[in-house]
PDB file of N, CA and C in Angstrom:
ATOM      1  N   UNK A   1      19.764 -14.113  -8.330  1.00  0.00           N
ATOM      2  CA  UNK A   1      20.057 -13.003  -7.433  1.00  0.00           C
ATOM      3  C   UNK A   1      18.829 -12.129  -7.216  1.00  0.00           C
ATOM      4  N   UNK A   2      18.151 -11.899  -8.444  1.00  0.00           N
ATOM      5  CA  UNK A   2      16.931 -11.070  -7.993  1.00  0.00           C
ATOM      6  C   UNK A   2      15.754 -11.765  -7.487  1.00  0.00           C
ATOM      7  N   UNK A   3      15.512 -13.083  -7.616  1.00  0.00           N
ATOM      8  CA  UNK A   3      15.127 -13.885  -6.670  1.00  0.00           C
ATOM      9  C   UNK A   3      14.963 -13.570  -4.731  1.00  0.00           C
ATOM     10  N   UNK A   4      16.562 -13.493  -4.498  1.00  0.00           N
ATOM     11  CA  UNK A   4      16.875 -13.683  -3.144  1.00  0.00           C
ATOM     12  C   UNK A   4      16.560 -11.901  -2.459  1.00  0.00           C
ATOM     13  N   UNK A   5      17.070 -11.386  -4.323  1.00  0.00           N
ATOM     14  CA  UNK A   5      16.226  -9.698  -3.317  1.00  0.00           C
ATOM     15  C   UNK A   5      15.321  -9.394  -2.991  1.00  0.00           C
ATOM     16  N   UNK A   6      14.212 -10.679  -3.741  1.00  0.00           N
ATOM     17  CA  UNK A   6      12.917 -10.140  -3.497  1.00  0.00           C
ATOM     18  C   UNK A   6      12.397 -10.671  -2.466  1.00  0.00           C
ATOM     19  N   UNK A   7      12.632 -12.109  -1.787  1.00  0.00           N
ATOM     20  CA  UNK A   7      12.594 -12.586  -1.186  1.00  0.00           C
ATOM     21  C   UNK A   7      13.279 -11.676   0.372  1.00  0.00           C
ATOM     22  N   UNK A   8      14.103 -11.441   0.395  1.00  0.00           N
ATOM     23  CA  UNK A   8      15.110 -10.046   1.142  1.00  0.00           C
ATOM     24  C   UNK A   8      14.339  -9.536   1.369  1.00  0.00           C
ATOM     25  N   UNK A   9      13.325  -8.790   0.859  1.00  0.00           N
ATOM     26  CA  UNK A   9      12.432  -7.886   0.526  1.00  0.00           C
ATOM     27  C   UNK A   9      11.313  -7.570   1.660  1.00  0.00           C
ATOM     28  N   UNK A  10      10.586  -8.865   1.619  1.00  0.00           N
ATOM     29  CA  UNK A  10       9.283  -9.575   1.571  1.00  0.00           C
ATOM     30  C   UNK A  10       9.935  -9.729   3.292  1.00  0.00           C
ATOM     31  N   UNK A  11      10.748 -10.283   3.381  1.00  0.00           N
ATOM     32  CA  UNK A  11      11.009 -10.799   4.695  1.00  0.00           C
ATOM     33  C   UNK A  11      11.810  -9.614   5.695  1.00  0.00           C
ATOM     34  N   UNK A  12      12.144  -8.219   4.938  1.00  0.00           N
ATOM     35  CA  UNK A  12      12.590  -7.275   5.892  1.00  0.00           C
ATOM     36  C   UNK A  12      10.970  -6.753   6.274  1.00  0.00           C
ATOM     37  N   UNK A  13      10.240  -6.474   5.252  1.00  0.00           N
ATOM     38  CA  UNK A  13       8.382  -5.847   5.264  1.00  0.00           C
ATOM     39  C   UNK A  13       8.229  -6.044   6.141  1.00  0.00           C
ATOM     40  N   UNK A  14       8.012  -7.840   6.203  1.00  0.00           N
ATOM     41  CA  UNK A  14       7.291  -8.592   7.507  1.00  0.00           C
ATOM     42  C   UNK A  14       7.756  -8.432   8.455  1.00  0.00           C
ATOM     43  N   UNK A  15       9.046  -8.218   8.760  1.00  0.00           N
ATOM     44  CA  UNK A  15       9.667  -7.744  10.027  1.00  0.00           C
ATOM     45  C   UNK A  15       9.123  -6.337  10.586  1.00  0.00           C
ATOM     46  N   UNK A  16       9.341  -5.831   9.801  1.00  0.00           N
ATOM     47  CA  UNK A  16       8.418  -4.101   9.912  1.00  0.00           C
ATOM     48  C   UNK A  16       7.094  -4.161  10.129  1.00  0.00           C
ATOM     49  N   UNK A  17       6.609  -4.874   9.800  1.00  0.00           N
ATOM     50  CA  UNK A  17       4.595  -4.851  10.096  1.00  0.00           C
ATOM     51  C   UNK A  17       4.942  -5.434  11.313  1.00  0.00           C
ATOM     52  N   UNK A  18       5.600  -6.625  11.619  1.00  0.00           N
ATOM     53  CA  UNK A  18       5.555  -6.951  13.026  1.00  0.00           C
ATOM     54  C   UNK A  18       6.383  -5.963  14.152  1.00  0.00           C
ATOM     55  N   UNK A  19       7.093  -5.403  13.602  1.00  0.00           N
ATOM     56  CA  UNK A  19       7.262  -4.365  15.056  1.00  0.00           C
ATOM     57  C   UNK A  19       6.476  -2.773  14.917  1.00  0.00           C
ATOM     58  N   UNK A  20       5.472  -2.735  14.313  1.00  0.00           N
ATOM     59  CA  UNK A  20       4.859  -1.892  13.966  1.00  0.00           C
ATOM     60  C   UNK A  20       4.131  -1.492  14.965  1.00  0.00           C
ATOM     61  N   UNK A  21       3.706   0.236  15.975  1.00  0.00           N
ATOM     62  CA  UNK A  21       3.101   0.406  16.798  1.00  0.00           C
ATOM     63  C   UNK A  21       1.699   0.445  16.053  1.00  0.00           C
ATOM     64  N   UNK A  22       0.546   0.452  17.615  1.00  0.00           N
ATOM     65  CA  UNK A  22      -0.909  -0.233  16.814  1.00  0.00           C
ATOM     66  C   UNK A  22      -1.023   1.664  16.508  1.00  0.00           C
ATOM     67  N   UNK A  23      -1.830   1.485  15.608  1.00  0.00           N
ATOM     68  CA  UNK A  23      -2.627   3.342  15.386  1.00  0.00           C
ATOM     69  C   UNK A  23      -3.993   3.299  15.893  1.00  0.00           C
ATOM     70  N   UNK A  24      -4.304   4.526  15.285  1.00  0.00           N
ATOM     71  CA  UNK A  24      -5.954   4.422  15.731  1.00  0.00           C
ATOM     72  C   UNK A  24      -7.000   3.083  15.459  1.00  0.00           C
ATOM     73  N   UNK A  25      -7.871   2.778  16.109  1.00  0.00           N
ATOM     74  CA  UNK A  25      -8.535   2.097  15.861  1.00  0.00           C
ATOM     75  C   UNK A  25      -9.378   2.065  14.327  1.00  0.00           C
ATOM     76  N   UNK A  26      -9.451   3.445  14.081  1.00  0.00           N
ATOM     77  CA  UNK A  26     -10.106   4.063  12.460  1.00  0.00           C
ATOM     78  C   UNK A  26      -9.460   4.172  11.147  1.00  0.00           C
ATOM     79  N   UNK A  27      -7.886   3.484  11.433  1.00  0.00           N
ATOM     80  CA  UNK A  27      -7.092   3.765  10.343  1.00  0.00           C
ATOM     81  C   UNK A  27      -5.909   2.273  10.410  1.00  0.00           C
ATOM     82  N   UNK A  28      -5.216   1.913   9.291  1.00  0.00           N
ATOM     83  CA  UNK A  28      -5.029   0.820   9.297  1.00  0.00           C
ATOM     84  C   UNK A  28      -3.280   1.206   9.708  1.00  0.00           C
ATOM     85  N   UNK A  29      -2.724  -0.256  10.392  1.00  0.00           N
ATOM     86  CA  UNK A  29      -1.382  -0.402  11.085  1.00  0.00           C
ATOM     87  C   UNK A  29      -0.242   0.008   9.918  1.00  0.00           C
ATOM     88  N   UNK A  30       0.811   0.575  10.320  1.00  0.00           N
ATOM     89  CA  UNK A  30       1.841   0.555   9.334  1.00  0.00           C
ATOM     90  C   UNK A  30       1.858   1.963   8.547  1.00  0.00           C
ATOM     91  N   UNK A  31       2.530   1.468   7.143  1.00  0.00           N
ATOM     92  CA  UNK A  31       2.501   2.952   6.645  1.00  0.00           C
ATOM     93  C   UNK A  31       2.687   2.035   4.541  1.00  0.00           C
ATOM     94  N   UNK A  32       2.156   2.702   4.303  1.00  0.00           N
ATOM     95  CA  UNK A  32       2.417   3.135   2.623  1.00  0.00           C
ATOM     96  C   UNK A  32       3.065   4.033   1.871  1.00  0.00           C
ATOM     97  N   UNK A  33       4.332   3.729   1.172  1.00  0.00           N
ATOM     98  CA  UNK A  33       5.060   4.122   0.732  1.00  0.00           C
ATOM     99  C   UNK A  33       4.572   4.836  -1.030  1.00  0.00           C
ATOM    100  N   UNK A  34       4.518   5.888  -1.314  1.00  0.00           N
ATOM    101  CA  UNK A  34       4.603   5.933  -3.158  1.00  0.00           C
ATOM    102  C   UNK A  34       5.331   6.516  -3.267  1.00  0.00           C
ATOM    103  N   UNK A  35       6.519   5.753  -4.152  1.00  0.00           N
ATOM    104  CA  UNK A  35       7.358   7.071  -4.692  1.00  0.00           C
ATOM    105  C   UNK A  35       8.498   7.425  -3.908  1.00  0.00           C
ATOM    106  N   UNK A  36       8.350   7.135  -2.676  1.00  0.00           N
ATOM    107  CA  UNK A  36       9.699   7.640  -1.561  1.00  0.00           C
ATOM    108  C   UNK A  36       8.831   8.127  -0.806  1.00  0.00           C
ATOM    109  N   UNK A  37       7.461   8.545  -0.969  1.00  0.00           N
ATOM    110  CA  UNK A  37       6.649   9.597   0.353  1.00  0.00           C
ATOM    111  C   UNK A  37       5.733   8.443   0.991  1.00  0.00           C
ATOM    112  N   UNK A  38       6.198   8.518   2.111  1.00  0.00           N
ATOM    113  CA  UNK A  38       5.467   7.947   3.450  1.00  0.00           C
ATOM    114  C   UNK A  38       4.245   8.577   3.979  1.00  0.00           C
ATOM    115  N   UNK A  39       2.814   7.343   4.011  1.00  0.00           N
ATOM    116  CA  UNK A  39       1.903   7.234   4.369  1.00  0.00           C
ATOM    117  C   UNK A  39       1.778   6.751   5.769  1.00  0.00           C
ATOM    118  N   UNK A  40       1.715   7.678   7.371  1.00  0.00           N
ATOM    119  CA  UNK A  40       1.300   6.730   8.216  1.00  0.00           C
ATOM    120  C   UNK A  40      -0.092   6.028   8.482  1.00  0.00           C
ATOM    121  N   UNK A  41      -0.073   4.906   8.527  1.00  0.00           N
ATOM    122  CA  UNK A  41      -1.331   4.502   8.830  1.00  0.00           C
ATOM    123  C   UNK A  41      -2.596   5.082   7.852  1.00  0.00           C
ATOM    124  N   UNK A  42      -2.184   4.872   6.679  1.00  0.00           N
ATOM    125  CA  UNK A  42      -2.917   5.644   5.517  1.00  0.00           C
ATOM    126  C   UNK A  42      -4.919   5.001   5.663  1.00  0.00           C
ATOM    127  N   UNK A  43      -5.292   5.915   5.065  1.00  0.00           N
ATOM    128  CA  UNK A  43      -6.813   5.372   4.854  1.00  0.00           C
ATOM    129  C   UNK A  43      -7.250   6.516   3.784  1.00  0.00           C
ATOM    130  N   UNK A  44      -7.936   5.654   2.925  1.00  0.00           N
ATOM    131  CA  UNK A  44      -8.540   6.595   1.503  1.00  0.00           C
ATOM    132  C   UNK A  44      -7.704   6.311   0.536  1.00  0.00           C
ATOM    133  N   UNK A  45      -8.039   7.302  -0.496  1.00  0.00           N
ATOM    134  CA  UNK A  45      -7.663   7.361  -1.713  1.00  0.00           C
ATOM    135  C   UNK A  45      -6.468   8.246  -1.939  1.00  0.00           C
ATOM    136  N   UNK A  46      -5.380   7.920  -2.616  1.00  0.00           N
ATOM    137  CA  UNK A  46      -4.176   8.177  -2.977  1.00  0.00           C
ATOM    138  C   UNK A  46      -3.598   7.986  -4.138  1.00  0.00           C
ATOM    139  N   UNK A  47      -3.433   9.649  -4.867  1.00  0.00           N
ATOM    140  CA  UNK A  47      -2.802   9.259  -6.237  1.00  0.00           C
ATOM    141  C   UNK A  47      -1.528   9.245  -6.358  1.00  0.00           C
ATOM    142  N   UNK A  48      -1.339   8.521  -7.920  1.00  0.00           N
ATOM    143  CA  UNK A  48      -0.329   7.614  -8.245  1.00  0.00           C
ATOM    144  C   UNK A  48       0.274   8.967  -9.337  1.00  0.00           C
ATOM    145  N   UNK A  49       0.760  10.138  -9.132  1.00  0.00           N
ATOM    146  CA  UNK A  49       1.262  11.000 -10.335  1.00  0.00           C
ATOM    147  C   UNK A  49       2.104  10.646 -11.431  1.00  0.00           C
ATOM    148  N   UNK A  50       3.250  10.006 -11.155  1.00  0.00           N
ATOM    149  CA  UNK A  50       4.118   9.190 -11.964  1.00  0.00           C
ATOM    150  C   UNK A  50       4.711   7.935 -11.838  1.00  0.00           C
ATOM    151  N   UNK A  51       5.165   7.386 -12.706  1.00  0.00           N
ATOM    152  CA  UNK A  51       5.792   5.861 -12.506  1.00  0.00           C
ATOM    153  C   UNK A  51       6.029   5.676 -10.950  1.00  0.00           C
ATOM    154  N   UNK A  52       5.465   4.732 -10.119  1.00  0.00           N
ATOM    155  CA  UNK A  52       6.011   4.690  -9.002  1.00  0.00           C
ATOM    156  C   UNK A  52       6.014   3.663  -7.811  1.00  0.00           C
ATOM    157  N   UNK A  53       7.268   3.126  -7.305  1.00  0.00           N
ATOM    158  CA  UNK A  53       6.894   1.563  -6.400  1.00  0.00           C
ATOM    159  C   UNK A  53       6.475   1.914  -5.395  1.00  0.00           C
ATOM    160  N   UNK A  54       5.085   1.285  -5.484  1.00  0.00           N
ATOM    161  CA  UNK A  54       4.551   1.336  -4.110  1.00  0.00           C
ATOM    162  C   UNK A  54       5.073   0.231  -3.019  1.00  0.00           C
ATOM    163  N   UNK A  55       5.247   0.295  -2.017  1.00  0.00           N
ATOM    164  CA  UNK A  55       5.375  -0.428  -1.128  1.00  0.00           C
ATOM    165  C   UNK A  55       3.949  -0.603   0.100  1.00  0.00           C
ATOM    166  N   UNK A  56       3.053  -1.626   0.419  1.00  0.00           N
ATOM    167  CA  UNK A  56       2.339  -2.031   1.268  1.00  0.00           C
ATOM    168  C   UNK A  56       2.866  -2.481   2.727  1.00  0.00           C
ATOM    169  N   UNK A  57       3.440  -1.725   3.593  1.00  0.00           N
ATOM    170  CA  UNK A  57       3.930  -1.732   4.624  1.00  0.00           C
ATOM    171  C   UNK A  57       2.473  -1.885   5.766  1.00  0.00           C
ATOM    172  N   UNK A  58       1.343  -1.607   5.316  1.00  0.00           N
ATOM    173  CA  UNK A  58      -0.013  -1.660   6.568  1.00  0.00           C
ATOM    174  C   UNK A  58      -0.144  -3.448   6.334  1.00  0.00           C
ATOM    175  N   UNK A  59      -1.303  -3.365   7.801  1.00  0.00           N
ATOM    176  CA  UNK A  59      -1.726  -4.781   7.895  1.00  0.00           C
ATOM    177  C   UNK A  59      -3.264  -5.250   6.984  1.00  0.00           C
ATOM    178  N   UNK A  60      -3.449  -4.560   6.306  1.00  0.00           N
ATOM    179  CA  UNK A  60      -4.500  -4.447   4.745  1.00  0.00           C
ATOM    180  C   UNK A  60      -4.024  -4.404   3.298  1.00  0.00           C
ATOM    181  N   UNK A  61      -4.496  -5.284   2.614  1.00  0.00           N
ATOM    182  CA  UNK A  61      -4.501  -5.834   1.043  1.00  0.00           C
ATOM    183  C   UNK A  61      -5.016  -3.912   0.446  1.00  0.00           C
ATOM    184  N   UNK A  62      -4.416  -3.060  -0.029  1.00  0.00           N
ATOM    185  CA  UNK A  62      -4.771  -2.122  -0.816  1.00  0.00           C
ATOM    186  C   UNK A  62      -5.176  -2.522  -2.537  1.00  0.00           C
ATOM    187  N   UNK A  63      -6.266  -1.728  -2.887  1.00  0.00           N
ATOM    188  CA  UNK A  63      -6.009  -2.237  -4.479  1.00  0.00           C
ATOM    189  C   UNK A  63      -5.613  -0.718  -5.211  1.00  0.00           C
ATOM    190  N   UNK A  64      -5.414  -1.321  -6.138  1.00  0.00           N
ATOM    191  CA  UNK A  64      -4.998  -0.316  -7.377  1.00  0.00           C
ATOM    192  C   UNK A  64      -5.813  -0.038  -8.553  1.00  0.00           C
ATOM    193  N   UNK A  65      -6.417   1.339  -8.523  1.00  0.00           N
ATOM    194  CA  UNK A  65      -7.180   1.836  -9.630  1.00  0.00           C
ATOM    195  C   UNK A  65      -6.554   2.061 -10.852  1.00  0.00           C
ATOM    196  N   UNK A  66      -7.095   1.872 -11.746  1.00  0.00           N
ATOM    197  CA  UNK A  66      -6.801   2.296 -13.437  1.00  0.00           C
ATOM    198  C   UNK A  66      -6.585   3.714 -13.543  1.00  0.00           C
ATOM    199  N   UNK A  67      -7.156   4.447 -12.597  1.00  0.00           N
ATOM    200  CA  UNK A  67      -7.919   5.884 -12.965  1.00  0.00           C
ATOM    201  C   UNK A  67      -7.648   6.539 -11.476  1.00  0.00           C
ATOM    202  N   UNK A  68      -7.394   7.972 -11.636  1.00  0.00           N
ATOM    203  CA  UNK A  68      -7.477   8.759 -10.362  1.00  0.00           C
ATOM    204  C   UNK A  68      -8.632   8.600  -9.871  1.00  0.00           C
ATOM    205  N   UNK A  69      -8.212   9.477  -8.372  1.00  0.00           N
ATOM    206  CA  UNK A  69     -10.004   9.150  -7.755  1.00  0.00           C
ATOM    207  C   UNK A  69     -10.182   7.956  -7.256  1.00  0.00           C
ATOM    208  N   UNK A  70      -9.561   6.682  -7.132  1.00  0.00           N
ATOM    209  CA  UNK A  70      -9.764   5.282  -6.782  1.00  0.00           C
ATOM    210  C   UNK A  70     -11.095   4.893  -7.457  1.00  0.00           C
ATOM    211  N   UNK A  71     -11.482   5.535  -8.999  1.00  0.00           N
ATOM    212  CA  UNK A  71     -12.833   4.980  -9.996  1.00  0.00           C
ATOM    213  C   UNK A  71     -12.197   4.287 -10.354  1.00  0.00           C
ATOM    214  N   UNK A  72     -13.096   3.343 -11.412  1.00  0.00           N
ATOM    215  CA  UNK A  72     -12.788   2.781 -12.522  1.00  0.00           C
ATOM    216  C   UNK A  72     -12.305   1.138 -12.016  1.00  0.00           C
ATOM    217  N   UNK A  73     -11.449   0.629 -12.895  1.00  0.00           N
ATOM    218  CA  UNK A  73     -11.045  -0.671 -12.383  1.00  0.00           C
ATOM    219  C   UNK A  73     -10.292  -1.361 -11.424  1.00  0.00           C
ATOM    220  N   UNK A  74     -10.061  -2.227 -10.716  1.00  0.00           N
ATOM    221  CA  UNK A  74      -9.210  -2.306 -10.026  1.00  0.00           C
ATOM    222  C   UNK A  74      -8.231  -3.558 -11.325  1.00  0.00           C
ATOM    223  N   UNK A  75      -6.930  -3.314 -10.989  1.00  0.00           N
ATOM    224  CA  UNK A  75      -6.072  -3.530 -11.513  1.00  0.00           C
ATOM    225  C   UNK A  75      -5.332  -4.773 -10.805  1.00  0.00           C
ATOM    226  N   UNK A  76      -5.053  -4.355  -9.685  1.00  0.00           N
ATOM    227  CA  UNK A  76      -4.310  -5.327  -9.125  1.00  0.00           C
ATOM    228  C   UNK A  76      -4.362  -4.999  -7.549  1.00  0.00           C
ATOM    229  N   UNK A  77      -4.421  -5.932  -6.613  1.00  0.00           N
ATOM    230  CA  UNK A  77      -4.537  -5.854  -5.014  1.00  0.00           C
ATOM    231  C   UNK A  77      -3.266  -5.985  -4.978  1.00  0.00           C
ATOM    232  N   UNK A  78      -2.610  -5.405  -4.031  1.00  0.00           N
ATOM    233  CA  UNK A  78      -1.625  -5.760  -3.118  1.00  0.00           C
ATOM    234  C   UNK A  78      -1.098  -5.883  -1.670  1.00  0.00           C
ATOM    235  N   UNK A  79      -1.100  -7.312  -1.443  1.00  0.00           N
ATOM    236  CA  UNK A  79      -1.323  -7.455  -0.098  1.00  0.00           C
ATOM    237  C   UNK A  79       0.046  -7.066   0.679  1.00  0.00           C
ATOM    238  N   UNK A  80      -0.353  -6.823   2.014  1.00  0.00           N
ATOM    239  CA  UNK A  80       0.379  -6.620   2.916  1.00  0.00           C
ATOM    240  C   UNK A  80       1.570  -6.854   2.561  1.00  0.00           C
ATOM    241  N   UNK A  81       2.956  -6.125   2.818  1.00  0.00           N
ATOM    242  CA  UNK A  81       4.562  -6.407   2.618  1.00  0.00           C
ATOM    243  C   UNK A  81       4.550  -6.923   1.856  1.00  0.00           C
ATOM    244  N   UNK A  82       3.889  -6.506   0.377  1.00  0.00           N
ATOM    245  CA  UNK A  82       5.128  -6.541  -0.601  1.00  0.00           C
ATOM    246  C   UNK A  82       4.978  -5.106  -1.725  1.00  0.00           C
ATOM    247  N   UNK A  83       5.260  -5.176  -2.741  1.00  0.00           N
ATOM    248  CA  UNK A  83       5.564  -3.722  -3.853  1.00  0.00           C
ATOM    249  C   UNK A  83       4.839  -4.545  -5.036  1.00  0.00           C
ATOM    250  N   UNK A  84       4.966  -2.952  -5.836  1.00  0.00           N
ATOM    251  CA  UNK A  84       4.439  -2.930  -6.940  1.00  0.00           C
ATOM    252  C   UNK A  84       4.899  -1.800  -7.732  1.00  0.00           C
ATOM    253  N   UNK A  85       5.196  -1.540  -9.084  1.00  0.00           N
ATOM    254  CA  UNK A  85       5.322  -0.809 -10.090  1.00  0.00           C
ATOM    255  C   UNK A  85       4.033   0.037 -10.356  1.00  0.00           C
ATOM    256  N   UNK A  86       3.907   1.071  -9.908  1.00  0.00           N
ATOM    257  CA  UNK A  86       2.507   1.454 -10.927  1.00  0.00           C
ATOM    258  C   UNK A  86       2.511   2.770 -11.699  1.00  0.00           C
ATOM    259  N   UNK A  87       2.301   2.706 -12.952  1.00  0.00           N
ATOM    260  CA  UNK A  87       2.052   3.425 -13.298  1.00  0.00           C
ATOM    261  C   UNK A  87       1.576   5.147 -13.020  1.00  0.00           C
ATOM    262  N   UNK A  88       1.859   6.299 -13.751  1.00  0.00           N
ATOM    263  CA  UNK A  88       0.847   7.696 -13.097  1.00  0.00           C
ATOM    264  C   UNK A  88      -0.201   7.517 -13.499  1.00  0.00           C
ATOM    265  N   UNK A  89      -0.876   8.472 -13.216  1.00  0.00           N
ATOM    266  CA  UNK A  89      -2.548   8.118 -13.565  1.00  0.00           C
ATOM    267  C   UNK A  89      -3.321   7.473 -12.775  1.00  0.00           C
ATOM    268  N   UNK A  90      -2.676   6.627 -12.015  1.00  0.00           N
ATOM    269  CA  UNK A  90      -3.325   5.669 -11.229  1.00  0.00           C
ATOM    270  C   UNK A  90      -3.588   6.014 -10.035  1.00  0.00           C
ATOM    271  N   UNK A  91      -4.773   5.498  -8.939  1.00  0.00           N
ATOM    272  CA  UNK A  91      -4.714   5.469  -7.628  1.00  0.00           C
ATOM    273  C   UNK A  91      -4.821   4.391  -6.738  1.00  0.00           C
ATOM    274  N   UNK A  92      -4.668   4.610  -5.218  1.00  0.00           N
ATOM    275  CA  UNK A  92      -4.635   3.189  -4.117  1.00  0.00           C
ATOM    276  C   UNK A  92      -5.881   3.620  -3.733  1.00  0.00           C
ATOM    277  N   UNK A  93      -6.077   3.038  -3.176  1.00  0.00           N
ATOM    278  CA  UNK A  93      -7.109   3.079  -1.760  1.00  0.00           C
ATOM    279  C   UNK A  93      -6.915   1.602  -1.104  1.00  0.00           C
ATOM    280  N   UNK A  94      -7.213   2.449   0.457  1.00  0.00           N
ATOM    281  CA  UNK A  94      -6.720   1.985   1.502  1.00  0.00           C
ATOM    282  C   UNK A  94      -8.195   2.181   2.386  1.00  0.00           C
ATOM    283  N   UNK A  95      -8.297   0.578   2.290  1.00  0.00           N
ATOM    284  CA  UNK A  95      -9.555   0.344   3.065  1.00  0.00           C
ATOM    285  C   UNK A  95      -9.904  -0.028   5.019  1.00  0.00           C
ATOM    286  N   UNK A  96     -10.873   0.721   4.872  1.00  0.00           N
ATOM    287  CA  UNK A  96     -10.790   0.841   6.433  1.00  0.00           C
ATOM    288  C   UNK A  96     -10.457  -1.002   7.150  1.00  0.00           C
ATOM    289  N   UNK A  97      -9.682  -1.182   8.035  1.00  0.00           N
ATOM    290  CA  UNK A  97     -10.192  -2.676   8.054  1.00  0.00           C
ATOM    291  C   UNK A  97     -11.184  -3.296   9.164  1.00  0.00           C
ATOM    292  N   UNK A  98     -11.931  -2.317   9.730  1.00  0.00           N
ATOM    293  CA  UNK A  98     -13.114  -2.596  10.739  1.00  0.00           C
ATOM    294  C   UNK A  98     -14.237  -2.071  10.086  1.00  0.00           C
ATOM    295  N   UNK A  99     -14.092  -1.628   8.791  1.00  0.00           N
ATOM    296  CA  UNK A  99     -15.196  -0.946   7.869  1.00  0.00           C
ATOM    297  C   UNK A  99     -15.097   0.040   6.390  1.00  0.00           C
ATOM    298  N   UNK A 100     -16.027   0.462   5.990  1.00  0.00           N
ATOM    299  CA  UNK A 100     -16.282   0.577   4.978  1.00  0.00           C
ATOM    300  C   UNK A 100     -15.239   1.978   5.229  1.00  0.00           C
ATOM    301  N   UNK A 101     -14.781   2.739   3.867  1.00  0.00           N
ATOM    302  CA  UNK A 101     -14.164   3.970   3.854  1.00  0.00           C
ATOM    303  C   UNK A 101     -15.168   5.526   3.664  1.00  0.00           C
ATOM    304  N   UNK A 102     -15.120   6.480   4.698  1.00  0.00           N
ATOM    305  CA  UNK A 102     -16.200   7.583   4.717  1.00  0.00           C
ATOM    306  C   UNK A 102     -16.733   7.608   6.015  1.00  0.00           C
TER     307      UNK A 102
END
């Protein structure tokens, strides 16, 4: 069963990135979820305060820092439509996808 939810999941996302309006050219499609608070078309660095599922709703692989600030290690990428558990303490960043972030 938790199989087919996740799968459920994965395949409502993709539906959502595909009817997704385009944004600026300077910021990436979609939106990022932490926690329940909605990111449109996020770009930069974003902390992780407490336990919290992120959801990757943009058309960019975000990674996940060890450490606020988007320093330190990356932990784990997560690509486009799907989630993740992460920890507080932690941050995203959300990379430009026609270029570098700054």
């Amino acid at each position: 069963m938790r199989r087919i939810s996740s799968t459920l999941t994965v395949l409502a996302a993709a539906g959502l990135l595909a009817l997704t309006v385009p944004g600026p050219a300077s910021a990436t499609n979609g939106f990022l979820r932490i926690g329940g608070v909605v990111h449109n078309h996020p770009l930069g660095c974003y902390e992780v305060v407490q336990l919290s599922t992120v959801l990757n709703f943009t058309d960019v692989p975000v990674r996940i820092h060890n450490v606020p600030g988007c320093q330190g290690s990356v932990v784990q990428i997560l690509p486009p439509g799907l989630a993740a558990q992460v920890p507080g303490t932690h941050s995203i960043l959300v990379e430009d996808p026609l270029g570098p972030v700054g």
